[in-house]
PDB file of N, CA and C in Angstrom:
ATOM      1  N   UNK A   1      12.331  -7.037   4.065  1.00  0.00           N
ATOM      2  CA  UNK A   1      13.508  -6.218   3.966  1.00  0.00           C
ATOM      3  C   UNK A   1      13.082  -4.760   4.105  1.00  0.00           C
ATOM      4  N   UNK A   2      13.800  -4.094   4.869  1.00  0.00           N
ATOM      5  CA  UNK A   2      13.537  -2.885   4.674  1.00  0.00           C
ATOM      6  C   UNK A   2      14.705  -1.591   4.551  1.00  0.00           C
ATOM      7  N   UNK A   3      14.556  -1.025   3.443  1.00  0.00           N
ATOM      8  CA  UNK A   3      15.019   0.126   3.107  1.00  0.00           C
ATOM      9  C   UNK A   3      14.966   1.615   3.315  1.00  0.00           C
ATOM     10  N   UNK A   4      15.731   2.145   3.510  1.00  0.00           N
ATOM     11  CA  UNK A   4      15.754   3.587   3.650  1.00  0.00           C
ATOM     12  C   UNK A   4      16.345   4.122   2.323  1.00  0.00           C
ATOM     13  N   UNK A   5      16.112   5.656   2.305  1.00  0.00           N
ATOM     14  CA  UNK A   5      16.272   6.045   0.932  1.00  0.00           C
ATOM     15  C   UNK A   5      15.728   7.637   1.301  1.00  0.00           C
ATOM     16  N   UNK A   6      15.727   8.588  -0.069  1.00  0.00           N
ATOM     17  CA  UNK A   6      15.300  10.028   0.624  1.00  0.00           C
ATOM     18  C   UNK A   6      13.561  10.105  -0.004  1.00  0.00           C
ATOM     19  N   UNK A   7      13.367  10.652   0.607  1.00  0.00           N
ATOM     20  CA  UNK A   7      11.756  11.175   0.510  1.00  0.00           C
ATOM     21  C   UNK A   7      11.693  11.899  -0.824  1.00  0.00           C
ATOM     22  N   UNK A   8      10.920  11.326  -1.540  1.00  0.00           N
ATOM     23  CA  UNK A   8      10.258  12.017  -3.188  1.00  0.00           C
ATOM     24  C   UNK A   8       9.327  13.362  -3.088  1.00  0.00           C
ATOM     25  N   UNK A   9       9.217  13.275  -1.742  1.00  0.00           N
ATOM     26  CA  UNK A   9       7.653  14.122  -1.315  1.00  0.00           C
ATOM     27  C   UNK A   9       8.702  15.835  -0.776  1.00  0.00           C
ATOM     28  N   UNK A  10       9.612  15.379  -0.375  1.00  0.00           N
ATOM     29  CA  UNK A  10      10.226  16.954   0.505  1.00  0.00           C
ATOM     30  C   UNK A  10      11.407  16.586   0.141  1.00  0.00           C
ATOM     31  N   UNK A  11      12.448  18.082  -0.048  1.00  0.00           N
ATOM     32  CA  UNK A  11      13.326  18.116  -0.175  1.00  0.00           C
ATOM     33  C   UNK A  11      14.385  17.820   0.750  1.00  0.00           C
ATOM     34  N   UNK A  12      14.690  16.186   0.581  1.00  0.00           N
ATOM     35  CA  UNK A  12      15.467  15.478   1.740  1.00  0.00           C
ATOM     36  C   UNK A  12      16.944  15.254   1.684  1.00  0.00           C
ATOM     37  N   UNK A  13      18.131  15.916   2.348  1.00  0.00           N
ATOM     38  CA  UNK A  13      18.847  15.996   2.633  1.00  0.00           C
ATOM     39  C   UNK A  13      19.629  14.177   3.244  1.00  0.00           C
ATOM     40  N   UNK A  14      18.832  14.222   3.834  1.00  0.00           N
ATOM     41  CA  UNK A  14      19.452  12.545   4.628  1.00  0.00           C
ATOM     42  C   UNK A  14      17.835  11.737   4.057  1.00  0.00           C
ATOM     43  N   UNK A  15      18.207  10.514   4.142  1.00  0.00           N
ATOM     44  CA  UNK A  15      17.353   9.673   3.903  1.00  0.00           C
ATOM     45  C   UNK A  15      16.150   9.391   5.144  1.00  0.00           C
ATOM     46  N   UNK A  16      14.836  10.192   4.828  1.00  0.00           N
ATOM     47  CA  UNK A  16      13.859   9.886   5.703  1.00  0.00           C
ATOM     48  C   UNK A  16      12.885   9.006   5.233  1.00  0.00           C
ATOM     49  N   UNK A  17      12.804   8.512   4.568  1.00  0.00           N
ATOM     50  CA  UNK A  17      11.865   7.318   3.708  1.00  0.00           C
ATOM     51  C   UNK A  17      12.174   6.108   4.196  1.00  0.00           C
ATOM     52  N   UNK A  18      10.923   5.085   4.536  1.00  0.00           N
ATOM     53  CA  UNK A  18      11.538   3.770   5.423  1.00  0.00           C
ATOM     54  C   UNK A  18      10.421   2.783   4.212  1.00  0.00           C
ATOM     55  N   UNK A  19      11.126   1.750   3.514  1.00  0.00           N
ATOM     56  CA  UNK A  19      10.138   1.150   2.892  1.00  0.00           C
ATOM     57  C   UNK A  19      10.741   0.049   3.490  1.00  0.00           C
ATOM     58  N   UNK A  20       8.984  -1.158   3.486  1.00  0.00           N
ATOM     59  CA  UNK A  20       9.400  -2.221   4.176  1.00  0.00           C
ATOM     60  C   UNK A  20       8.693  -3.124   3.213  1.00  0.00           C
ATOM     61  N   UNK A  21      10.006  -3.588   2.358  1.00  0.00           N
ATOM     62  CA  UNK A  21       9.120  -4.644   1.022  1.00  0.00           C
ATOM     63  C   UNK A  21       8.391  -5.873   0.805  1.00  0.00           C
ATOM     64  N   UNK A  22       8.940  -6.270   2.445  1.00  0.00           N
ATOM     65  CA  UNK A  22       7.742  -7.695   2.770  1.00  0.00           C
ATOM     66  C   UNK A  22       6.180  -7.373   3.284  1.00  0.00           C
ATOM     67  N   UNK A  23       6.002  -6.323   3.988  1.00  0.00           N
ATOM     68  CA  UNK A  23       4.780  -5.680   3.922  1.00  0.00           C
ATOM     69  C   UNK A  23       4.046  -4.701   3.011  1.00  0.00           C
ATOM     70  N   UNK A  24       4.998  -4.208   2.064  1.00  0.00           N
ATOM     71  CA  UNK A  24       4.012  -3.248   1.089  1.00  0.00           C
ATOM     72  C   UNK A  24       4.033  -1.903   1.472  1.00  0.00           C
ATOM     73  N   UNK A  25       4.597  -1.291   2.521  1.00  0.00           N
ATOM     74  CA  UNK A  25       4.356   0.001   3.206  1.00  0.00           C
ATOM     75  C   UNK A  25       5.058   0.612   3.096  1.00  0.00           C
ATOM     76  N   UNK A  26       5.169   2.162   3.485  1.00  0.00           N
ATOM     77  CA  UNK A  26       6.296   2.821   3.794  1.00  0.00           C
ATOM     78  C   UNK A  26       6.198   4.023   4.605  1.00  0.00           C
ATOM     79  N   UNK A  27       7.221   4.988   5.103  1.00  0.00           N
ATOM     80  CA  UNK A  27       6.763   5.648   5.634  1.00  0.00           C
ATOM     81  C   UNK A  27       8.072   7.052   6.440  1.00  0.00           C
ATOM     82  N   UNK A  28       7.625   8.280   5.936  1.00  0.00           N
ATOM     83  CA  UNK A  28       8.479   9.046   5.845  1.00  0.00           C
ATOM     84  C   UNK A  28       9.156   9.805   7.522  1.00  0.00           C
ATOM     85  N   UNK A  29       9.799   9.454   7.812  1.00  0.00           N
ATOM     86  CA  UNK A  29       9.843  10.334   9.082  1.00  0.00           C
ATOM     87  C   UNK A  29      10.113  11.514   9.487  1.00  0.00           C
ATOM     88  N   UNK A  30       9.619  12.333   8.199  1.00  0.00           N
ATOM     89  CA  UNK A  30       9.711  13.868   8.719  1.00  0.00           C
ATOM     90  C   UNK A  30       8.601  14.295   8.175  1.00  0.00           C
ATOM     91  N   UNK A  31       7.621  13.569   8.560  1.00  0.00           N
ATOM     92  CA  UNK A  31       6.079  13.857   7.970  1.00  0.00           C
ATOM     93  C   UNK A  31       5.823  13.901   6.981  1.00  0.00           C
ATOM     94  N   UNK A  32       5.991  13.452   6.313  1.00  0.00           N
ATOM     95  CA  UNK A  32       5.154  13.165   4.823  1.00  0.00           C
ATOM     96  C   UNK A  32       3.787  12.611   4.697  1.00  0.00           C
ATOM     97  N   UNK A  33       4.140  11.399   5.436  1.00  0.00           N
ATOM     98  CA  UNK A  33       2.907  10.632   5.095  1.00  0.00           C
ATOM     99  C   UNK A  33       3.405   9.593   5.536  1.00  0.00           C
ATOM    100  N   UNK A  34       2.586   8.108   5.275  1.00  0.00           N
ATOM    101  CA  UNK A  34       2.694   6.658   5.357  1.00  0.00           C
ATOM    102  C   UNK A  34       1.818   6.155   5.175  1.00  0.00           C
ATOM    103  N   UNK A  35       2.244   4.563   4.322  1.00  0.00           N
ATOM    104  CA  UNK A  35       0.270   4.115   4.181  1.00  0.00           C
ATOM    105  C   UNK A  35       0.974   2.935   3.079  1.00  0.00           C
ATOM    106  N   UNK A  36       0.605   1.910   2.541  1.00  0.00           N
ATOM    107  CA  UNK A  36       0.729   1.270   1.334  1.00  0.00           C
ATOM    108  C   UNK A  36       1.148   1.786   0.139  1.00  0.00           C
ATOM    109  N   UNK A  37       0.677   0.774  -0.256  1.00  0.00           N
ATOM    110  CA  UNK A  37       1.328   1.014  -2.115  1.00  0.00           C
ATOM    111  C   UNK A  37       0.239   2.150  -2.370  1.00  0.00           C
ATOM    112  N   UNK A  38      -1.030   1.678  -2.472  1.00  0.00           N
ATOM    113  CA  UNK A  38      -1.857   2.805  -2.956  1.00  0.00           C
ATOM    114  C   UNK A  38      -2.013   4.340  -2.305  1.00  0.00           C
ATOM    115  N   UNK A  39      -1.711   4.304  -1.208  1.00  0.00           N
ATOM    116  CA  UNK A  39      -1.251   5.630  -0.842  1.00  0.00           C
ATOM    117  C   UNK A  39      -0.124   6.447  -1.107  1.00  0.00           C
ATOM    118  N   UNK A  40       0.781   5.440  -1.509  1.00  0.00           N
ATOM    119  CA  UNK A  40       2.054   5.890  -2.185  1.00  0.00           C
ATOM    120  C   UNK A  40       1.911   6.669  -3.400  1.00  0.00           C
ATOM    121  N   UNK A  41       1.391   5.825  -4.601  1.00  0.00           N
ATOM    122  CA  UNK A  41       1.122   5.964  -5.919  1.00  0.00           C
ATOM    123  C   UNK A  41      -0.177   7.241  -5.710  1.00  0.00           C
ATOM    124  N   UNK A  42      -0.825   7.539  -4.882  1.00  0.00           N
ATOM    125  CA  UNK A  42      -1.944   8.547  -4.840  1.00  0.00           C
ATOM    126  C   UNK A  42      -0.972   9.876  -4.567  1.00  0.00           C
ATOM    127  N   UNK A  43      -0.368   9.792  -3.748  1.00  0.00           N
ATOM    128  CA  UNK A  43       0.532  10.800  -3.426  1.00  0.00           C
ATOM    129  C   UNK A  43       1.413  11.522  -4.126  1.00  0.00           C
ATOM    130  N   UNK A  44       2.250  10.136  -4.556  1.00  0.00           N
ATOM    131  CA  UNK A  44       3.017  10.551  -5.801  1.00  0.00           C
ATOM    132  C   UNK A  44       3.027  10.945  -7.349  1.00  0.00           C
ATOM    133  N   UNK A  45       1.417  10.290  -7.717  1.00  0.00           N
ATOM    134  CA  UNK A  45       1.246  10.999  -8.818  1.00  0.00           C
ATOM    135  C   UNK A  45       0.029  11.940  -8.636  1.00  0.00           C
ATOM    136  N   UNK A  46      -0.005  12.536  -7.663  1.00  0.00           N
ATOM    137  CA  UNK A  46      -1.243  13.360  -7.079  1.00  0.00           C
ATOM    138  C   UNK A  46      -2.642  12.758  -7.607  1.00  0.00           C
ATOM    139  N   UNK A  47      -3.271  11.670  -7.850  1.00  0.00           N
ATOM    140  CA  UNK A  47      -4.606  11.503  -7.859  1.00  0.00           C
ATOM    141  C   UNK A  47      -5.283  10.653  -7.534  1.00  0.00           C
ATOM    142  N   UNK A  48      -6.268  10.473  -7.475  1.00  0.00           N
ATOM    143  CA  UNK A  48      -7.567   9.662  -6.864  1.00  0.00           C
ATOM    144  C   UNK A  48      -7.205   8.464  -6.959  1.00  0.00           C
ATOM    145  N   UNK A  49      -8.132   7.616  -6.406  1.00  0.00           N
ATOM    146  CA  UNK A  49      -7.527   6.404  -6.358  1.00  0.00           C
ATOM    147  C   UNK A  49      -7.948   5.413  -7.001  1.00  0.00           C
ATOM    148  N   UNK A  50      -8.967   5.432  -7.876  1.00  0.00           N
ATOM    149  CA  UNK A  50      -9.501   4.792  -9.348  1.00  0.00           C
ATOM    150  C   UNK A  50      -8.006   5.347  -9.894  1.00  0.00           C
ATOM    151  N   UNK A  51      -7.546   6.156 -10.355  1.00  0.00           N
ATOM    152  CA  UNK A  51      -6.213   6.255 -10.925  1.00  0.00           C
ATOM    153  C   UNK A  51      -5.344   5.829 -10.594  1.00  0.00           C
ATOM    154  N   UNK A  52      -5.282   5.814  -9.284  1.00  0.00           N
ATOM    155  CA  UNK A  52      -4.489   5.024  -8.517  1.00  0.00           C
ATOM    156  C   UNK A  52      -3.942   3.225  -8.883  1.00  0.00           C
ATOM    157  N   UNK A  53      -5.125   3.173  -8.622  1.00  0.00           N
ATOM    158  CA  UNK A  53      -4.935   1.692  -8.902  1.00  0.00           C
ATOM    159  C   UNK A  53      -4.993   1.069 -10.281  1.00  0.00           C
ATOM    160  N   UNK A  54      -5.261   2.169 -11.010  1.00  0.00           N
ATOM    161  CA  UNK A  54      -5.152   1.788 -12.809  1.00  0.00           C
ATOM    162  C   UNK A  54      -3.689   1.594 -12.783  1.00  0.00           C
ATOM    163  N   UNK A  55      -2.858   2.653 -12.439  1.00  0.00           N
ATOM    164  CA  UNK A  55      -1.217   2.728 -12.562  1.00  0.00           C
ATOM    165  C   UNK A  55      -0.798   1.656 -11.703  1.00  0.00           C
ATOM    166  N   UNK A  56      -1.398   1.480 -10.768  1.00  0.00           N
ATOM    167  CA  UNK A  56      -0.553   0.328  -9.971  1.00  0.00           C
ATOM    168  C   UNK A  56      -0.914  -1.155 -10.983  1.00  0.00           C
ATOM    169  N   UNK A  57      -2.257  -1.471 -11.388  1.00  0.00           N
ATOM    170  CA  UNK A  57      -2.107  -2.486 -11.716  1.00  0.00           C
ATOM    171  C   UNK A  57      -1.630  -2.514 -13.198  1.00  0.00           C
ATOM    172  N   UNK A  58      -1.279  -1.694 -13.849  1.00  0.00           N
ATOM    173  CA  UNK A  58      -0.456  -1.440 -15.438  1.00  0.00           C
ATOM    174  C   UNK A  58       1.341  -1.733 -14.773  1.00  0.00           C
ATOM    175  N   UNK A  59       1.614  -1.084 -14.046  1.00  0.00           N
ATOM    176  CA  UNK A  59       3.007  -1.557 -13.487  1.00  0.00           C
ATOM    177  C   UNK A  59       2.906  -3.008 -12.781  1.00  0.00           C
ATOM    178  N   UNK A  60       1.720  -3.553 -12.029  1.00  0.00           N
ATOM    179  CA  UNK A  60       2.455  -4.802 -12.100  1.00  0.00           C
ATOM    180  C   UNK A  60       1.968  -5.713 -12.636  1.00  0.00           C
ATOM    181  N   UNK A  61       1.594  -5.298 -14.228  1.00  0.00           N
ATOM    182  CA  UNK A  61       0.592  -6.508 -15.351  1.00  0.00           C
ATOM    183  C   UNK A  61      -0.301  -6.805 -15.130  1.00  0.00           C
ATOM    184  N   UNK A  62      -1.118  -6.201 -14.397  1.00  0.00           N
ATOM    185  CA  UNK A  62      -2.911  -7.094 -13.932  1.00  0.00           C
ATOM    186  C   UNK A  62      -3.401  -5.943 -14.200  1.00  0.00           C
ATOM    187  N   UNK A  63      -4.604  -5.750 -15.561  1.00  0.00           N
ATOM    188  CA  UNK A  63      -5.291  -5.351 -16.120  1.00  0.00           C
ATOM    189  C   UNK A  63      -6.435  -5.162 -15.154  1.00  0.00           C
ATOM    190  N   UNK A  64      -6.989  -6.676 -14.643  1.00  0.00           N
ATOM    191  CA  UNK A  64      -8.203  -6.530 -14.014  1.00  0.00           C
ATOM    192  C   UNK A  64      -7.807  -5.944 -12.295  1.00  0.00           C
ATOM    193  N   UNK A  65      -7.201  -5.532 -11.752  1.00  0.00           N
ATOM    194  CA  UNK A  65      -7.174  -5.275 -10.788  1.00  0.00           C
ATOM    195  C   UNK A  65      -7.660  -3.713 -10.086  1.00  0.00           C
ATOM    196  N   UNK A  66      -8.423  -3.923  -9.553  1.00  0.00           N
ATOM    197  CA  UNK A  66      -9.829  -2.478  -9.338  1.00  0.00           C
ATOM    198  C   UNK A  66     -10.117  -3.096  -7.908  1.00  0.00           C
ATOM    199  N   UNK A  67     -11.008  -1.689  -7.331  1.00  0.00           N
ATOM    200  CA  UNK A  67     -11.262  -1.684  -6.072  1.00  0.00           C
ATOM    201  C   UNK A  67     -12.963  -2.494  -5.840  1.00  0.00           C
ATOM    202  N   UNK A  68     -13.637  -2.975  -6.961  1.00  0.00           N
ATOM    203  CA  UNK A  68     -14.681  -3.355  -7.055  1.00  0.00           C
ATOM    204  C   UNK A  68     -14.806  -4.904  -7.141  1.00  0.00           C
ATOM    205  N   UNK A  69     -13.440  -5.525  -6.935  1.00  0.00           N
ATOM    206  CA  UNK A  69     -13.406  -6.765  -7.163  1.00  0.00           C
ATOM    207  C   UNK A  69     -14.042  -7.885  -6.583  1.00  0.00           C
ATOM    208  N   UNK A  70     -15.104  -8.862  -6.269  1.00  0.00           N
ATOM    209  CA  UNK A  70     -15.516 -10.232  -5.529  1.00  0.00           C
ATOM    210  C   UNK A  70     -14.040 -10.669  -5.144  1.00  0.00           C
ATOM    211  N   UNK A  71     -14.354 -11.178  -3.935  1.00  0.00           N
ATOM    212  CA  UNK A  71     -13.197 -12.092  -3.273  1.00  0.00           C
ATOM    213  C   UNK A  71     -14.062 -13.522  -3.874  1.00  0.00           C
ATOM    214  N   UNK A  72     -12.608 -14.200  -3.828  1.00  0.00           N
ATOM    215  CA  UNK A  72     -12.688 -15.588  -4.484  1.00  0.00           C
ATOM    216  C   UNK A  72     -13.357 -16.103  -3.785  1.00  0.00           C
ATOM    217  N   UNK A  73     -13.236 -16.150  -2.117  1.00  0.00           N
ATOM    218  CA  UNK A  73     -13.553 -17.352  -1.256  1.00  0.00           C
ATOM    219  C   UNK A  73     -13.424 -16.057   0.120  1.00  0.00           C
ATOM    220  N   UNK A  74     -14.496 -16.574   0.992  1.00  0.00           N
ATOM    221  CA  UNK A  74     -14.883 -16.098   2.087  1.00  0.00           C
ATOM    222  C   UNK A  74     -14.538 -17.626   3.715  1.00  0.00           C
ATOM    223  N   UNK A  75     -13.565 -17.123   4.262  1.00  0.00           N
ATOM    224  CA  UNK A  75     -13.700 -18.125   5.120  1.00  0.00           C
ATOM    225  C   UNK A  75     -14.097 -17.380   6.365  1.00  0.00           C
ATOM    226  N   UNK A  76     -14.506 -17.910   7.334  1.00  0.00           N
ATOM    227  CA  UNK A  76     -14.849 -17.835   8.964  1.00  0.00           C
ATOM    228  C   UNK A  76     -14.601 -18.360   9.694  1.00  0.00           C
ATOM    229  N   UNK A  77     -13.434 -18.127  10.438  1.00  0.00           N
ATOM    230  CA  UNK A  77     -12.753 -18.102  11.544  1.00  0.00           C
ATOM    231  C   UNK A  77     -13.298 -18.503  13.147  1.00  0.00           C
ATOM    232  N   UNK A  78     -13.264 -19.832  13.583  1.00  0.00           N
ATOM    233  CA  UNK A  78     -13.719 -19.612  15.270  1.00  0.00           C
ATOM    234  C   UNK A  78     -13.067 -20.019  15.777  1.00  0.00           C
ATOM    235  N   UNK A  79     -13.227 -20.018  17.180  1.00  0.00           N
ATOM    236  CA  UNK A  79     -12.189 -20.057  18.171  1.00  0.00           C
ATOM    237  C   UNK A  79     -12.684 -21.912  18.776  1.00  0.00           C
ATOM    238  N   UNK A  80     -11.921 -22.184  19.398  1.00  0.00           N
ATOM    239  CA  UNK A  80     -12.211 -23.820  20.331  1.00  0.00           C
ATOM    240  C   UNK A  80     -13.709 -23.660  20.774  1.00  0.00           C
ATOM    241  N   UNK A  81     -14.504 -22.755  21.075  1.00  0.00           N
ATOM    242  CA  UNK A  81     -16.011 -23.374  21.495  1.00  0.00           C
ATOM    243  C   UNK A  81     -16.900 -22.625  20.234  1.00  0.00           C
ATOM    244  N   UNK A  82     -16.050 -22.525  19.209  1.00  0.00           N
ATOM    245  CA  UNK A  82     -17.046 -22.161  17.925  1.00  0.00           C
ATOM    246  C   UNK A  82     -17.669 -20.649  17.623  1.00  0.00           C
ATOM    247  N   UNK A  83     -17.052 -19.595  18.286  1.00  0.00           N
ATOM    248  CA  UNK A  83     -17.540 -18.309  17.990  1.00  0.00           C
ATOM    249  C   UNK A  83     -16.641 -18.059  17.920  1.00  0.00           C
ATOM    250  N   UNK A  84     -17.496 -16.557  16.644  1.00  0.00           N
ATOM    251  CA  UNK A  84     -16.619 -16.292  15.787  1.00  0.00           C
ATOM    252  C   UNK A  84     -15.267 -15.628  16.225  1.00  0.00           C
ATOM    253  N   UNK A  85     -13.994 -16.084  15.844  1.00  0.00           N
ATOM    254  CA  UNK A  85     -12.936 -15.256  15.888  1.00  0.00           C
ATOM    255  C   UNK A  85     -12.836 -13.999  15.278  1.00  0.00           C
ATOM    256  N   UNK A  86     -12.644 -14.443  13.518  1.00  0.00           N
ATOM    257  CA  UNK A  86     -12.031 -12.916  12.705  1.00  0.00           C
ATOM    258  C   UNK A  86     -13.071 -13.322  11.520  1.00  0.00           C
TER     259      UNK A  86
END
């Protein structure tokens, strides 16, 4: 789904803010910016992004959620004669 709405970042008159809630993104069209959640939350509360992601994961209940995390599971991807895809 995606929404429009006015920009938090500049003093917006008409709605230049485009959020698109099945991807996570958003993105202003009178230059602001654009980028994810964590670019959002960096922006908007002006700081780094260890802070960043403290506030993001306190708003959506996951304590452990940090930029230092192990992935669960690693898969590898090939194509029909066996090299690598992605």
């Amino acid at each position: 789904m995606r929404l429009g709405t006015r920009c938090p970042f500049h003093p917006d008159k008409n709605p230049s803010l485009s959020v698109n809630t099945e991807k996570g993104c958003w993105k202003c069209h009178a230059g602001c910016g654009e980028g994810g959640v964590l670019e959002f939350e960096r922006k908007f509360s002006s700081c780094d992004t260890e802070t960043a992601m403290a506030r993001i994961a306190e708003i959506v209940g996951h304590p452990q959620l940090s930029l230092g995390q192990q992935p669960e599971a690693i898969y590898q991807y090939v194509d029909a004669n066996g090299r690598d895809y992605f």
